[in-house]
N, C-alpha and C. Protein backbone atom coordinates (compact mmCIF):
# COMPACT_ATOMS: atom_id res chain seq x y z
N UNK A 1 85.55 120.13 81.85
CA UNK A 1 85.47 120.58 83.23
C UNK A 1 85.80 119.44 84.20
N UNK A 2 86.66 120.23 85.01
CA UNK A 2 86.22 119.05 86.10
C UNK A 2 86.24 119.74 87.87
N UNK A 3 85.85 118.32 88.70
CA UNK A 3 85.81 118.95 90.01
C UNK A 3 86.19 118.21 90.81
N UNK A 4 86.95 118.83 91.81
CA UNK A 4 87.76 117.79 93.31
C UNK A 4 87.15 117.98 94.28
N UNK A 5 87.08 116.89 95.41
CA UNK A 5 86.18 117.11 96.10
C UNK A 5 87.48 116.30 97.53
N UNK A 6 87.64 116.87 98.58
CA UNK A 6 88.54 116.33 99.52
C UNK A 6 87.92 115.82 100.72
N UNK A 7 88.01 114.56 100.71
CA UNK A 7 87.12 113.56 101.75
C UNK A 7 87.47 113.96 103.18
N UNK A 8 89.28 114.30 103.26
CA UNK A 8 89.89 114.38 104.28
C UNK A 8 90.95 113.21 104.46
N UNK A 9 91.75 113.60 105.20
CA UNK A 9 92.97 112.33 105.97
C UNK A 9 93.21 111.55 104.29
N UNK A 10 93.21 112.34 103.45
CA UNK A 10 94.11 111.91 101.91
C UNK A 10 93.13 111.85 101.32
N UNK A 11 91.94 110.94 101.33
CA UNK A 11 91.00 110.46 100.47
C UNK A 11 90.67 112.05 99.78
N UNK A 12 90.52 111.42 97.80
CA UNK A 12 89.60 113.12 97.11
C UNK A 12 88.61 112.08 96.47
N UNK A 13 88.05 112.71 95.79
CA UNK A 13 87.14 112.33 94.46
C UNK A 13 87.43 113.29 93.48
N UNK A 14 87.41 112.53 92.23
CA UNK A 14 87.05 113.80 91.14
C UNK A 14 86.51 113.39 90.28
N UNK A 15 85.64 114.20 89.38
CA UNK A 15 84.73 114.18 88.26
C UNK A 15 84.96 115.18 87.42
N UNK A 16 85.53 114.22 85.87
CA UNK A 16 86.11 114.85 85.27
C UNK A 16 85.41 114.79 83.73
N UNK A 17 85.07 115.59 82.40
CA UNK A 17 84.61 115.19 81.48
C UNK A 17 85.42 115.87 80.63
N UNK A 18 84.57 115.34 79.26
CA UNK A 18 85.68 115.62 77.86
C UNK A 18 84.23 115.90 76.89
N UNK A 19 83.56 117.11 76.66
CA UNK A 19 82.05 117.32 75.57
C UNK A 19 82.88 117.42 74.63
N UNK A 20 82.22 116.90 73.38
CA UNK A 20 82.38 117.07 72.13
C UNK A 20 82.07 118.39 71.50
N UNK A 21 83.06 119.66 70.43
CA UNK A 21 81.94 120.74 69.87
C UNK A 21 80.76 120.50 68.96
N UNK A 22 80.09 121.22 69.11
CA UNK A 22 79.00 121.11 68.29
C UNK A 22 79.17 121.54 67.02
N UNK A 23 79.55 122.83 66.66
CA UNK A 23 79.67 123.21 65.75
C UNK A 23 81.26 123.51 65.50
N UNK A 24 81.13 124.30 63.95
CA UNK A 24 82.81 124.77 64.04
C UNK A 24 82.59 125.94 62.46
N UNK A 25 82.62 127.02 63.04
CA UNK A 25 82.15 128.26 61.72
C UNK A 25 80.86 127.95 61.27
N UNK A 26 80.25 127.85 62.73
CA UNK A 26 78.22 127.78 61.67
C UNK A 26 78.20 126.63 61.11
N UNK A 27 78.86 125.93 60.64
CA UNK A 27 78.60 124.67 60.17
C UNK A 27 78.79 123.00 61.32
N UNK A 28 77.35 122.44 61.24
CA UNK A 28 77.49 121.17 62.11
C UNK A 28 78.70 120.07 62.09
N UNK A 29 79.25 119.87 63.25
CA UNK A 29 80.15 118.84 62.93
C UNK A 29 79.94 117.74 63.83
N UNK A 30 80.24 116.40 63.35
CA UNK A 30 79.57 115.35 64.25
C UNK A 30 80.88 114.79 64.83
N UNK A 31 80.58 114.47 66.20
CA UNK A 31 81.32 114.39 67.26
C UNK A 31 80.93 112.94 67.81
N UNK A 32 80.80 112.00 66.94
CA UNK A 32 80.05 110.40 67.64
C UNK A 32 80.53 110.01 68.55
N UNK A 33 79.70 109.83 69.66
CA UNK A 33 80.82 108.92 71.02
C UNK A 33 81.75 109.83 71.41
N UNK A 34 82.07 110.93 71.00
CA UNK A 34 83.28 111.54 71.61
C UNK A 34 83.13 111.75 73.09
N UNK A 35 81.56 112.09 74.06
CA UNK A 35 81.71 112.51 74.97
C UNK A 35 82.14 111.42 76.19
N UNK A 36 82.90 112.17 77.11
CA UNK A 36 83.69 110.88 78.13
C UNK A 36 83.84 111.41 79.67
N UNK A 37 83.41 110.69 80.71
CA UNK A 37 83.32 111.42 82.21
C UNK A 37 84.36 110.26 83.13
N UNK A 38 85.12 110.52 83.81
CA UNK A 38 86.16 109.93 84.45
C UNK A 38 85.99 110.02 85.92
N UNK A 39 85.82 109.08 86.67
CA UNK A 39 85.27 108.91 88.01
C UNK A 39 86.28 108.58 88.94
N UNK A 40 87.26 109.39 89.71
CA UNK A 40 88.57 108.77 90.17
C UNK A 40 88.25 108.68 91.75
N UNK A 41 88.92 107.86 92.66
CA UNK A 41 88.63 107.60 93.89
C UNK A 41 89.95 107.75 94.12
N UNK A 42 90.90 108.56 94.80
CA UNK A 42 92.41 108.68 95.44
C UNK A 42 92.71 108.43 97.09
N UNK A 43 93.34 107.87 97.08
CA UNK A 43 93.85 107.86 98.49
C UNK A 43 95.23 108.44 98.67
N UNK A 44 95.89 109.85 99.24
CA UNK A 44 97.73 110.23 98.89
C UNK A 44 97.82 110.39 100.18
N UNK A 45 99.12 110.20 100.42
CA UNK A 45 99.68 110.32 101.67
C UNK A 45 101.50 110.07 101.30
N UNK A 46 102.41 110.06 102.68
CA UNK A 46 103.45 109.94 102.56
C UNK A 46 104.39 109.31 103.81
N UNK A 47 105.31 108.65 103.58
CA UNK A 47 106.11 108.17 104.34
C UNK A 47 107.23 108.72 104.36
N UNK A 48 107.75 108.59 105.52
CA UNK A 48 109.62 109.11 105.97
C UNK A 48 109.55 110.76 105.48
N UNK A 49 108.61 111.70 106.33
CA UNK A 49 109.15 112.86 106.78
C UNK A 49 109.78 113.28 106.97
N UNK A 50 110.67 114.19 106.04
CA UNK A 50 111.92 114.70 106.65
C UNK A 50 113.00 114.22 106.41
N UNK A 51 113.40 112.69 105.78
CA UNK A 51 114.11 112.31 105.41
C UNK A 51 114.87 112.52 104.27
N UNK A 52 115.84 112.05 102.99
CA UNK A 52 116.02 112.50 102.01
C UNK A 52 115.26 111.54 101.37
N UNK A 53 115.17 110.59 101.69
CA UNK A 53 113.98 109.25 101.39
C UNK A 53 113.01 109.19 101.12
N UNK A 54 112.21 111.04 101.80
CA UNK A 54 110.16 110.76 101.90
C UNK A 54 110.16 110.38 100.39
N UNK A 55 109.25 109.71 100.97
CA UNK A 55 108.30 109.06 99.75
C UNK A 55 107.25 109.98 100.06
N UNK A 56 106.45 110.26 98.68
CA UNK A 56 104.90 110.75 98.13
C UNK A 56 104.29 109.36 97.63
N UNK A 57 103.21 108.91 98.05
CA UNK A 57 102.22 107.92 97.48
C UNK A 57 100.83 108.30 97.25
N UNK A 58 100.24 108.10 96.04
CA UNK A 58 98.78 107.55 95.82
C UNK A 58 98.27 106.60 94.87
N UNK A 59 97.45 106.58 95.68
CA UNK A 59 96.67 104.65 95.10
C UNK A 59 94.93 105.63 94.64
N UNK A 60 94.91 104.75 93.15
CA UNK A 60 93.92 105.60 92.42
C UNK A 60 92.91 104.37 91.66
N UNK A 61 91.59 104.64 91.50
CA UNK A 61 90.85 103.71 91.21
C UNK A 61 90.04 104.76 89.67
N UNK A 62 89.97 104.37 88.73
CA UNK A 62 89.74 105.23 87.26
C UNK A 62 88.67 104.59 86.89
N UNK A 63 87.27 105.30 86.59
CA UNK A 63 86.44 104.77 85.52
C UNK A 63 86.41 105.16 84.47
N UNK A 64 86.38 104.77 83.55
CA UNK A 64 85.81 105.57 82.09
C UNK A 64 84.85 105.73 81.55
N UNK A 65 83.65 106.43 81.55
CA UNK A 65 82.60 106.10 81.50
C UNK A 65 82.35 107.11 80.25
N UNK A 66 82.01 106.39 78.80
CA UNK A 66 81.72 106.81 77.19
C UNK A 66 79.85 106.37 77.19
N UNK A 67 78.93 107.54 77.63
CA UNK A 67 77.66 107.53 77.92
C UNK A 67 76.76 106.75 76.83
N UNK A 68 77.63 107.18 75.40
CA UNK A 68 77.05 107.27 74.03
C UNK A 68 77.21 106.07 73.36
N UNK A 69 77.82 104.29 74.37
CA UNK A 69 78.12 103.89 73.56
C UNK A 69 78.05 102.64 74.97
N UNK A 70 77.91 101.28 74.28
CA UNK A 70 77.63 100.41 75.30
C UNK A 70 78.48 100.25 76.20
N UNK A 71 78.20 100.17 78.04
CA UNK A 71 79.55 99.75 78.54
C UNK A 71 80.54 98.82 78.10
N UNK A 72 79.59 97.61 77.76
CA UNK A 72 80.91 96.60 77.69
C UNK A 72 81.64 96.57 76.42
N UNK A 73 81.46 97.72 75.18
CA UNK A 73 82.32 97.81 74.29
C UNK A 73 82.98 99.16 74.54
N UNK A 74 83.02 99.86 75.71
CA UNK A 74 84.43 101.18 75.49
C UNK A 74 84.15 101.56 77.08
N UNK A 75 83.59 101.33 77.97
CA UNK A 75 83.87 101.98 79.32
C UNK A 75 85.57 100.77 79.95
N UNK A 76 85.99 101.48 80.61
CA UNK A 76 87.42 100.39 80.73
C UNK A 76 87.85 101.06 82.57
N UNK A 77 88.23 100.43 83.16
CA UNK A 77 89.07 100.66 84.46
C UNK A 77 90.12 100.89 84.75
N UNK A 78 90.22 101.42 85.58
CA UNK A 78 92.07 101.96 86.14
C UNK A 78 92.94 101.93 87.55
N UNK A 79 93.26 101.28 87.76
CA UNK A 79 93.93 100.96 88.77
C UNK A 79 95.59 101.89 88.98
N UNK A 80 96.10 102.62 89.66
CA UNK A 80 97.25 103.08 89.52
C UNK A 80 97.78 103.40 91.21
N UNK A 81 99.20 103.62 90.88
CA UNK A 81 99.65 103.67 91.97
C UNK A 81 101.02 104.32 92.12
N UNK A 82 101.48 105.74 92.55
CA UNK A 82 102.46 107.03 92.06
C UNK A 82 103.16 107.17 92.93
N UNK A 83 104.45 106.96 92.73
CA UNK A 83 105.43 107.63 93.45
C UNK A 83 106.16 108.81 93.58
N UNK A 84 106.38 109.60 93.99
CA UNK A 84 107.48 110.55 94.15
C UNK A 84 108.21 110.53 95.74
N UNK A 85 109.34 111.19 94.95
CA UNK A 85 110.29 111.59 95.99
C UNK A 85 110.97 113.06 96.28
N UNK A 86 110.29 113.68 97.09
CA UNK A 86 110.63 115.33 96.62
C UNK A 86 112.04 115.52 97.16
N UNK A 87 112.99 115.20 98.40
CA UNK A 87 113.89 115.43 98.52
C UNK A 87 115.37 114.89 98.02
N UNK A 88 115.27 113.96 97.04
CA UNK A 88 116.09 112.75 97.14
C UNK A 88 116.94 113.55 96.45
N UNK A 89 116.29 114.45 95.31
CA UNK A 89 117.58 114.91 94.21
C UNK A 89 117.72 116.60 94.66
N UNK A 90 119.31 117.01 94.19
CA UNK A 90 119.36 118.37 94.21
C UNK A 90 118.77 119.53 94.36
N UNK A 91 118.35 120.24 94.21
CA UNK A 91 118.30 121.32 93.56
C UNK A 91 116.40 121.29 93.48
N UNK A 92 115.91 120.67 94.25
CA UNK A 92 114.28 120.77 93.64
C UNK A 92 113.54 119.79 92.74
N UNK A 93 114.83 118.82 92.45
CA UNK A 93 114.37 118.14 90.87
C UNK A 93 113.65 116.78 91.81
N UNK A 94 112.06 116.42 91.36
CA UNK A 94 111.44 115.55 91.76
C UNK A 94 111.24 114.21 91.07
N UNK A 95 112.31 113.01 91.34
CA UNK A 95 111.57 112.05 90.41
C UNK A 95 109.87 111.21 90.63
N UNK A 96 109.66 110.70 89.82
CA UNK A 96 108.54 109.77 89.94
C UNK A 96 108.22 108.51 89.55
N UNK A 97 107.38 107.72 89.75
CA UNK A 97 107.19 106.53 89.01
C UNK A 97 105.33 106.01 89.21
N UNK A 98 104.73 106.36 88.22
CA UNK A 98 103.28 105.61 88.08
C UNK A 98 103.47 104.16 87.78
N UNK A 99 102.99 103.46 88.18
CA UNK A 99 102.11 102.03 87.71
C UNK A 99 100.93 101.72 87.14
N UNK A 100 100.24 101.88 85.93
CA UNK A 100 98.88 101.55 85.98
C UNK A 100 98.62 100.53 85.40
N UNK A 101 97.41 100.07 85.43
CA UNK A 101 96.85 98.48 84.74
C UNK A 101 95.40 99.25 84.55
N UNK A 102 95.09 99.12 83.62
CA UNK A 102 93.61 99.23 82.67
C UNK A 102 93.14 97.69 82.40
N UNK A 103 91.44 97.69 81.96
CA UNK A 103 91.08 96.40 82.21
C UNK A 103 89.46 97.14 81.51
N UNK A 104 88.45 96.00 80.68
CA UNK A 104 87.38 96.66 80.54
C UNK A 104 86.71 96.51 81.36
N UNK A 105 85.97 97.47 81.75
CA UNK A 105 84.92 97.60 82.65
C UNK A 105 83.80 96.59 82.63
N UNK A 106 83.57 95.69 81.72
CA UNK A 106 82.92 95.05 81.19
C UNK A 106 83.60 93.69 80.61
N UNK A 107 83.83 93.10 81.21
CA UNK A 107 85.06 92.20 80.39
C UNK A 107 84.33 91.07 78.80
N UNK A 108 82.98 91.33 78.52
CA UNK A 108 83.09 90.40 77.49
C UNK A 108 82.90 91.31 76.25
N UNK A 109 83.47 92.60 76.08
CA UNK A 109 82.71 93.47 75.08
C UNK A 109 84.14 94.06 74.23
N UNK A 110 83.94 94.78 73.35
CA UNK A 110 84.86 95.25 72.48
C UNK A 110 86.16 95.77 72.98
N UNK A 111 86.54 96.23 74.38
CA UNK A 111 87.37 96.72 75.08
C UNK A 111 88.08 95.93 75.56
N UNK A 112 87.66 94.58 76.04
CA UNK A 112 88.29 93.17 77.13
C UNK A 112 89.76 93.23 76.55
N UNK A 113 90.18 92.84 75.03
CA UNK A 113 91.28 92.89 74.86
C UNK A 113 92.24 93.87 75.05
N UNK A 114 91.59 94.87 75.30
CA UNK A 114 92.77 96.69 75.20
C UNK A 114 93.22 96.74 76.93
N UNK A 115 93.16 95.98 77.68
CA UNK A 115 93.71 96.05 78.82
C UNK A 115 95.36 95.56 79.06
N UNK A 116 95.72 96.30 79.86
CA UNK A 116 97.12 96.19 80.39
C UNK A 116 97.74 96.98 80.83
N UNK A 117 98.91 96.72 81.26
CA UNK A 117 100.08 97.66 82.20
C UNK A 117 100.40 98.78 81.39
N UNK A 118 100.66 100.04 82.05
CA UNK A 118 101.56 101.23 81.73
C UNK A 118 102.49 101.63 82.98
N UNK A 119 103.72 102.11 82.42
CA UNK A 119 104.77 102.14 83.33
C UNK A 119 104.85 104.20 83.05
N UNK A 120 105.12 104.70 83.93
CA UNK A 120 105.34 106.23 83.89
C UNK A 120 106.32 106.80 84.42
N UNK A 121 107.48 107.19 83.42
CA UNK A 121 108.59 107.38 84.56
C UNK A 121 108.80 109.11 84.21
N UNK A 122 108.68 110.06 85.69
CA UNK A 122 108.98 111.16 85.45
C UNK A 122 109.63 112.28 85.93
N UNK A 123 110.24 113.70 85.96
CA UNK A 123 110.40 114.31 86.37
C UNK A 123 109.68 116.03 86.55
N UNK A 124 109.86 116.38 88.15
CA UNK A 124 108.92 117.52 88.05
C UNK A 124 110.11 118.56 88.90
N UNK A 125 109.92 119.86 88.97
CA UNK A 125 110.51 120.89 89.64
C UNK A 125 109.32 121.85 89.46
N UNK A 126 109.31 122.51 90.49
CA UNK A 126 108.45 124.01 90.91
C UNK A 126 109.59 125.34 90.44
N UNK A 127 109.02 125.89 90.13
CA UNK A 127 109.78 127.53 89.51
C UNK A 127 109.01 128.71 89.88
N UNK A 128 109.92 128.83 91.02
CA UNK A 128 108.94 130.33 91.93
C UNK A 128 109.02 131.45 90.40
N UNK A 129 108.06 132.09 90.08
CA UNK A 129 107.65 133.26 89.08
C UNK A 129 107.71 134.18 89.94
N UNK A 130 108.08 135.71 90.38
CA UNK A 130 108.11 136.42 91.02
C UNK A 130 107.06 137.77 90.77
N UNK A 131 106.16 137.29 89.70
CA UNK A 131 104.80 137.59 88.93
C UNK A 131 103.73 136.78 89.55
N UNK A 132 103.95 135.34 89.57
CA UNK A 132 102.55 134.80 90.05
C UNK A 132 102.88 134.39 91.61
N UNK A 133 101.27 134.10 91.55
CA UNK A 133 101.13 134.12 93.35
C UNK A 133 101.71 132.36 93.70
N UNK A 134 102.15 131.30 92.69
CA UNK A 134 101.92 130.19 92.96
C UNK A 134 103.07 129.82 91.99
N UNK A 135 104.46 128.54 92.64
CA UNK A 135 104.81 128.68 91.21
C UNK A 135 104.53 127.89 89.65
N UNK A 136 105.26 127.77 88.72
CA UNK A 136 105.08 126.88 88.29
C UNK A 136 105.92 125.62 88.35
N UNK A 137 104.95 124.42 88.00
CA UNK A 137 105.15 123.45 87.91
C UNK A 137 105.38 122.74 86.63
N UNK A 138 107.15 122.31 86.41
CA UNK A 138 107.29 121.69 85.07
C UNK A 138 107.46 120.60 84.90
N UNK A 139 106.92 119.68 84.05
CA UNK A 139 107.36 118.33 84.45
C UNK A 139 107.56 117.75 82.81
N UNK A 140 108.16 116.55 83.13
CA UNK A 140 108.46 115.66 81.48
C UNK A 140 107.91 114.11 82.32
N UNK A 141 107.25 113.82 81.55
CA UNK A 141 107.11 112.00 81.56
C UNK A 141 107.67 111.29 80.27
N UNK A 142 108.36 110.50 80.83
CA UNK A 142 108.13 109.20 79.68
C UNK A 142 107.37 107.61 79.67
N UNK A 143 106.48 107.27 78.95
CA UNK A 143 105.76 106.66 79.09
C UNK A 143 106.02 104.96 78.19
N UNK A 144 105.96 104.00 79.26
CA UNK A 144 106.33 102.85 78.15
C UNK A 144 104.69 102.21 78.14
N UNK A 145 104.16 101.70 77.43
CA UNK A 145 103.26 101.04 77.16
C UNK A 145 103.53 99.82 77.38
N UNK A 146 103.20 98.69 77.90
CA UNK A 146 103.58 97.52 78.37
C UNK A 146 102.46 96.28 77.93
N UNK A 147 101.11 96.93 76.90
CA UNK A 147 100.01 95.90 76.77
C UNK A 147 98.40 97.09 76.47
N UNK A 148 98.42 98.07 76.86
CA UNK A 148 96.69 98.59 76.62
C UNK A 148 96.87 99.25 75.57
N UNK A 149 95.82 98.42 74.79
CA UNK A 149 95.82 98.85 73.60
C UNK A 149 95.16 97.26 72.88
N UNK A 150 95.69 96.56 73.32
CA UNK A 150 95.48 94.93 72.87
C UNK A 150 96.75 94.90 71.63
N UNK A 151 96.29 93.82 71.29
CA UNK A 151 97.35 93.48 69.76
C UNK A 151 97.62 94.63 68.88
N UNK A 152 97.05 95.92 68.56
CA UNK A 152 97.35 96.48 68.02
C UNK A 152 98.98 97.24 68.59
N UNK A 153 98.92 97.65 69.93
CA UNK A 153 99.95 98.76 70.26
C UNK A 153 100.73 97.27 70.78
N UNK A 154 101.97 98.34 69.80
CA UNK A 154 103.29 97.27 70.33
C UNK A 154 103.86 97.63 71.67
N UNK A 155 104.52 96.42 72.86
CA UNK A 155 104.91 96.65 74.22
C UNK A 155 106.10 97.88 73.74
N UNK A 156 106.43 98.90 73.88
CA UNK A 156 107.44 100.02 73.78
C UNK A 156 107.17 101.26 74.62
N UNK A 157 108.53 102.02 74.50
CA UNK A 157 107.94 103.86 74.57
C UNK A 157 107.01 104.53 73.81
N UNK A 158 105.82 104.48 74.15
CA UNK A 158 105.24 105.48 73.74
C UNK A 158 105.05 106.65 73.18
N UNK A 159 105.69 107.38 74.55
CA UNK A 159 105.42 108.93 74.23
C UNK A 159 106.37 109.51 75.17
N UNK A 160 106.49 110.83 75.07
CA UNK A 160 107.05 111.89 75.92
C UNK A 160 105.70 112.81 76.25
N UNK A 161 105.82 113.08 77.31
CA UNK A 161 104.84 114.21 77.73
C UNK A 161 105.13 115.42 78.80
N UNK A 162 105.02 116.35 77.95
CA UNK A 162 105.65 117.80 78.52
C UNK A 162 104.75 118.43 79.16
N UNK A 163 104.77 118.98 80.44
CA UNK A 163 103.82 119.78 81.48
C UNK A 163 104.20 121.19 81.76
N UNK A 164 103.52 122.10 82.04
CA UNK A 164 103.76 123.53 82.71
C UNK A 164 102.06 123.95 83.23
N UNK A 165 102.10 124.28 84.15
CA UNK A 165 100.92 124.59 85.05
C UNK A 165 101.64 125.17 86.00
N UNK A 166 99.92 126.20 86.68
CA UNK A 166 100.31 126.78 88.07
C UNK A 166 98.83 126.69 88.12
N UNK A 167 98.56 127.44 89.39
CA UNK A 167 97.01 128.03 89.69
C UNK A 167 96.81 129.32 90.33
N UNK A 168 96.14 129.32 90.73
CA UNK A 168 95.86 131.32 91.06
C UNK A 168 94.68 131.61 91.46
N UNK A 169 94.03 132.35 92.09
CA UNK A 169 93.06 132.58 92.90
C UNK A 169 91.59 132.78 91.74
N UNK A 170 90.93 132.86 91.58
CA UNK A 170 89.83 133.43 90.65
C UNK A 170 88.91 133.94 91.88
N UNK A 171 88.76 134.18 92.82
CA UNK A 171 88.07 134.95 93.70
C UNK A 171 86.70 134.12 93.77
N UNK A 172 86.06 134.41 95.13
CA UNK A 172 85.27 133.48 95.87
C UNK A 172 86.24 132.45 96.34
N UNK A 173 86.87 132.40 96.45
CA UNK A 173 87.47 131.20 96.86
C UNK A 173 88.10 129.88 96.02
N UNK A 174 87.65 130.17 95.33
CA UNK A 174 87.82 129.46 94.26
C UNK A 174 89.33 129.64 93.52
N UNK A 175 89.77 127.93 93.26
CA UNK A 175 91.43 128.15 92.58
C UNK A 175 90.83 127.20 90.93
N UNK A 176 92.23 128.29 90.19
CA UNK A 176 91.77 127.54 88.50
C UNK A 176 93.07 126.97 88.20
C-alpha cells in the first residue's frame, strides 16, 4: 500500500510499504526481514512553459526503512533528481533522465558499502483508451548502475524496465 499526501506549491509526501505473505496454501512460510516502508519527501515543478524546451523537474529525498532488522545494517538513503521534457519530441513521445545516489542510512553498518550513483534514462507517451476515463501511460527505462550495490554489482546496464498504468475513479473520491 501506499499513500500521497500534497503539501501544495509542488511539495508531496508519500508512504509507501512492501508486507511479507504469511502463508501460501495453509502452509506457513517465512518471510525474514522482508517487510520495508519508504518515506519520500518531493519537491516537482517546471520551467519554460510553453516552450518546446519545458522542462519537468523533481528533487526527491528516499528512506528505506527494513523495521525487522538493524538500521545501520539495511536502512539506506536516496537522493534523486528527474527530468522530463514533454514537448521536445513528436508525436507525444516524452524523454527523461533520473539521477540518483543511495548511501546507508547509517554509515558504519552492513549497508555503508552498497551506496552509489544510478543513472535512468527513459521514455514515456500517454495513449488516450476511448474505454477508460484516463489514458494510459507507457513507458521503457533503461537503467545503468554506476556503484549501489558495493563490490559485488559491476558499474553497467542493468536492466530494462517496462511500464503501463492508468487510474480511474473508485468512488468517494478516491483515485487507484
Amino acid at each position: 500500500p501506499s499513500v500521497n499526501f500534497d503539501l501544495g506549491s509542488g511539495l508531496s509526501f508519500n508512504v509507501w510499504s512492501s508486507q511479507p505473505a504469511s502463508s501460501r496454501g495453509g502452509a506457513s512460510v517465512s518471510n525474514v526481514n522482508a517487510e520495508e516502508w519508504r518515506y519520500t519527501l518531493t519537491y516537482a515543478n517546471s520551467l519554460w512553459d510553453g516552450e518546446t524546451y519545458a522542462t519537468n523537474y523533481a528533487v526527491s529525498w528516499m528512506y528505506y526503512d527494513f523495521p525487522d532488522m538493524a538500521s545501520n545494517d539495511a536502512d539506506m538513503q536516496e537522493f534523486n533528481v528527474a527530468f522530463a521534457w514533454p514537448d521536445i519530441c513528436p508525436m507525444g513521445v516524452v524523454p527523461g533522465y533520473t539521477y540518483i545516489y543511495m548511501w546507508s542510512a547509517e554509515g558504519d553498518g552492513l549497508a555503508a558499502p552498497t551506496g552509489g550513483p544510478i543513472h535512468v534514462f527513459s521514455l514515456g507517451y500517454d495513449l488516450a483508451v476511448a474505454e477508460l476515463p484516463n489514458p494510459l501511460s507507457l513507458g521503457v527505462a533503461t537503467i545503468y548502475n554506476d556503484g549501489t550495490g558495493g563490490d559485488t554489482v559491476e558499474h553497467d546496464w542493468s536492466h530494462i524496465l517496462w511500464s503501463i498504468k492508468t487510474s480511474f475513479d473508485c468512488g468517494a473520491g478516491m483515485l487507484s
